[in-house]
Protein backbone atom coordinates (compact mmCIF):
# COMPACT_ATOMS: atom_id res chain seq x y z
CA UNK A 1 4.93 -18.26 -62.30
CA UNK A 2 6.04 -14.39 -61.61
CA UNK A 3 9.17 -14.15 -58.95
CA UNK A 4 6.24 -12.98 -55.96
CA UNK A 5 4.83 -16.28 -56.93
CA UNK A 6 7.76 -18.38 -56.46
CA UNK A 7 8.70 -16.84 -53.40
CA UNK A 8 5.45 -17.16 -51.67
CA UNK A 9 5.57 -20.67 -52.19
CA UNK A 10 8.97 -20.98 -50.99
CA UNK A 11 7.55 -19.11 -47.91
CA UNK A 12 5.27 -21.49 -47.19
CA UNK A 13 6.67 -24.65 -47.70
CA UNK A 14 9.68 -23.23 -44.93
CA UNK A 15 6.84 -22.10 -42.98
CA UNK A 16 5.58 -25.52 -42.92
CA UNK A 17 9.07 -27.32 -42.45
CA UNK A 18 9.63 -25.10 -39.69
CA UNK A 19 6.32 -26.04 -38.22
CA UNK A 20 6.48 -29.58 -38.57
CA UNK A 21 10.49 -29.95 -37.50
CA UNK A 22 10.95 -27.28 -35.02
CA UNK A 23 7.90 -26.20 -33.32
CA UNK A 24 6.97 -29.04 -31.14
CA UNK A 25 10.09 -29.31 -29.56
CA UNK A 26 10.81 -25.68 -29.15
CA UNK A 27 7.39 -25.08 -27.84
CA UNK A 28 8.11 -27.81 -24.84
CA UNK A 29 11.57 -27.12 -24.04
CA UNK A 30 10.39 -23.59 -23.79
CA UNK A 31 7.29 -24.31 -21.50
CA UNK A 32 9.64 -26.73 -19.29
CA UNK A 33 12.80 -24.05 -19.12
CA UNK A 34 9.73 -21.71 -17.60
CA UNK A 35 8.21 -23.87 -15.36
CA UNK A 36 12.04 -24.70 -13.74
CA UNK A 37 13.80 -21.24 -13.89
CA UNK A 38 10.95 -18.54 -13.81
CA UNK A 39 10.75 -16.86 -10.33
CA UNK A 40 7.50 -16.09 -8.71
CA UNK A 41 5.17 -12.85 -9.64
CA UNK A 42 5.82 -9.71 -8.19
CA UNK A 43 2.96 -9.97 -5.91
CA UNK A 44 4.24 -13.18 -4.23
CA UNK A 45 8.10 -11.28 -3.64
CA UNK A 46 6.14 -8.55 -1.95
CA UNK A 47 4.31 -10.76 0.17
CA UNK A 48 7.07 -12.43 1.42
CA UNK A 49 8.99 -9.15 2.27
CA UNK A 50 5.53 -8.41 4.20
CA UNK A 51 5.64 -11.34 6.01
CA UNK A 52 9.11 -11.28 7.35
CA UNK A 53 8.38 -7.43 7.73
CA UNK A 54 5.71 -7.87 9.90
CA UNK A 55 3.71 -5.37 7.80
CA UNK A 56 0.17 -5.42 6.02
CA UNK A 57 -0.27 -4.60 2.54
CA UNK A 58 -2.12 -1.47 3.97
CA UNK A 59 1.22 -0.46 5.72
CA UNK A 60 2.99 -0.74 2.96
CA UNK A 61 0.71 1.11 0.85
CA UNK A 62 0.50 4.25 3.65
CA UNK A 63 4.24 4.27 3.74
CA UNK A 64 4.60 4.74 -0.19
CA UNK A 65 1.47 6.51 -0.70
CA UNK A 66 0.21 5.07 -3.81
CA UNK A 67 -2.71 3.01 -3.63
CA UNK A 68 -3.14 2.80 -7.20
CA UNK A 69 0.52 1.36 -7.74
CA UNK A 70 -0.35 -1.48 -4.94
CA UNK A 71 -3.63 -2.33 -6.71
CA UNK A 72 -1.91 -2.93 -9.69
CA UNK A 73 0.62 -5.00 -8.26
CA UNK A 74 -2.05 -7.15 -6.79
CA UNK A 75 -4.37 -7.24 -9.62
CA UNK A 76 -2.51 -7.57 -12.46
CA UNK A 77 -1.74 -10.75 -13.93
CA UNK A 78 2.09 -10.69 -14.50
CA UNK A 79 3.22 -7.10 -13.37
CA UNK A 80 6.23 -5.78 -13.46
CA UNK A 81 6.82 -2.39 -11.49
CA UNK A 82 9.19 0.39 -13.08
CA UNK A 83 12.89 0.67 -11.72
CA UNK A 84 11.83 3.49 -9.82
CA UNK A 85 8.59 2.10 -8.16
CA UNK A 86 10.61 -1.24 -7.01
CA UNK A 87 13.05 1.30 -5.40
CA UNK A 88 10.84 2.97 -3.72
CA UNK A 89 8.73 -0.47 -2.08
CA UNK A 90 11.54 -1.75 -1.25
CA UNK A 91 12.81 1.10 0.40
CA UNK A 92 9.71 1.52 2.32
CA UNK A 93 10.03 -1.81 3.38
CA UNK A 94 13.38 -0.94 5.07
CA UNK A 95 15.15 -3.91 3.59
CA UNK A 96 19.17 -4.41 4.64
CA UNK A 97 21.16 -3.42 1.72
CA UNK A 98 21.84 -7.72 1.11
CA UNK A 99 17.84 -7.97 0.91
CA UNK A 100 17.22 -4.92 -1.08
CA UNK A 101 20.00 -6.53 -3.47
CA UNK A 102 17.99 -10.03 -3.54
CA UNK A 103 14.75 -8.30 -3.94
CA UNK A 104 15.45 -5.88 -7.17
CA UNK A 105 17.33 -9.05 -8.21
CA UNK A 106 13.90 -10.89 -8.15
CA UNK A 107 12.23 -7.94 -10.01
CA UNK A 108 14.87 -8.14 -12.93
CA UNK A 109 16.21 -4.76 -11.52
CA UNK A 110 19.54 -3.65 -9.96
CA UNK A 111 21.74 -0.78 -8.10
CA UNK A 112 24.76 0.20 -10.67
CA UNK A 113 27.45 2.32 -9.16
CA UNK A 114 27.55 3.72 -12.89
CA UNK A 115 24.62 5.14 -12.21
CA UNK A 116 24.37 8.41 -9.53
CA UNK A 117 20.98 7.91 -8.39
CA UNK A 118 21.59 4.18 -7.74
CA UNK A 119 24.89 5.43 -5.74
CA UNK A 120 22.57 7.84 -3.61
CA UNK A 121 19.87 4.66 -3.21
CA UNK A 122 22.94 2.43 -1.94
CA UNK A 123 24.20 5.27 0.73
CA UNK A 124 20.57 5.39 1.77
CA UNK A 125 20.62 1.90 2.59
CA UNK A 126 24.10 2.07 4.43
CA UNK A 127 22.55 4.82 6.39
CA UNK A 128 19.23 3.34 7.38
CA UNK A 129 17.76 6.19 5.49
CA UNK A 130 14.18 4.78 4.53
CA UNK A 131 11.66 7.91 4.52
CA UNK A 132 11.08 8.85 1.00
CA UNK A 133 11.41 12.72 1.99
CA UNK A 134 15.11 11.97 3.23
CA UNK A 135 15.79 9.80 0.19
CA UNK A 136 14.54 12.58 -2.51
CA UNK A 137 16.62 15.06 -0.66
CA UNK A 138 19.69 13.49 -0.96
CA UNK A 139 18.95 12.89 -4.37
CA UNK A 140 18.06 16.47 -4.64
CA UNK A 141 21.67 17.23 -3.21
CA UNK A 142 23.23 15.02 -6.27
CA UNK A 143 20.74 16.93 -8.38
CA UNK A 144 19.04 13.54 -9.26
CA UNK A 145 15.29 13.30 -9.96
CA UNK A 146 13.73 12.23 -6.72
CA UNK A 147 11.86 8.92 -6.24
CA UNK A 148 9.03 9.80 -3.69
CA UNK A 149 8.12 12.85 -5.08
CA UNK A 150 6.54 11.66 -7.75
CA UNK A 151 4.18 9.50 -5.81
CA UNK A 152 2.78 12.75 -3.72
């Protein structure tokens, strides 16, 4: 028996160790660690930032002016919006800067003051500046990509 031989079979019998010793409990804890700590889809944040909003998904998608980006949120199984997009729902949703917080929390996102275009995002908020034009031009006075722009 050659050396690829020998390690094959020492492959295989870990493989199978692993398998028989391992797997089965991994596998559960796993599924019951998801089913206690995962948060709800995207979909189901946005809908509850609609609700206490008082707006329709239709609203939302006039104020951000992406229709494909809402469809996608609604029918994709599992979807997770970019940084940017997040910013620029929940900015159009006018959240308080404590909601905002929650909300790119809930998205697996967040505003670092390392970062100069998160900076900008948090004076928006401060400000009660919401419309995206107002938002990409202070960005464009920081010389920071804008976020609407890209979406018209």
């Amino acid at each position: 028996m050659d050396n690829t031989q020998k390690l094959q079979k020492m492959f295989w019998q870990l493989n199978l160790y692993f398998q028989a010793h391992f797997c089965p409990i991994v596998s559960e804890d796993v599924l019951l660690y998801c089913e206690n700590n995962c948060i709800q889809p995207f979909y189901k944040t946005i809908n509850d930032y609609l609700k206490r909003q008082g707006l329709t998904k239709r609203q939302l998608s006039s104020r951000l002016q992406d229709r494909k980006s809402i469809y996608n949120i609604y029918h994709q199984d599992n979807y997770i919006p970019t940084k940017r997009l997040a910013i620029c729902i929940g900015l159009c949703l006018k959240l308080s800067k404590e909601d905002f917080s929650d909300y790119l929390h809930a998205v697996g996102y967040h505003l670092s003051c390392h970062i100069r275009q998160d900076v900008v995002v948090m004076f928006c908020l401060e400000n009660g500046i919401y419309a995206g034009v107002e938002v990409d031009l202070c960005l464009e006075k920081m010389q920071e990509k804008p976020l609407f722009n890209c979406y018209f």
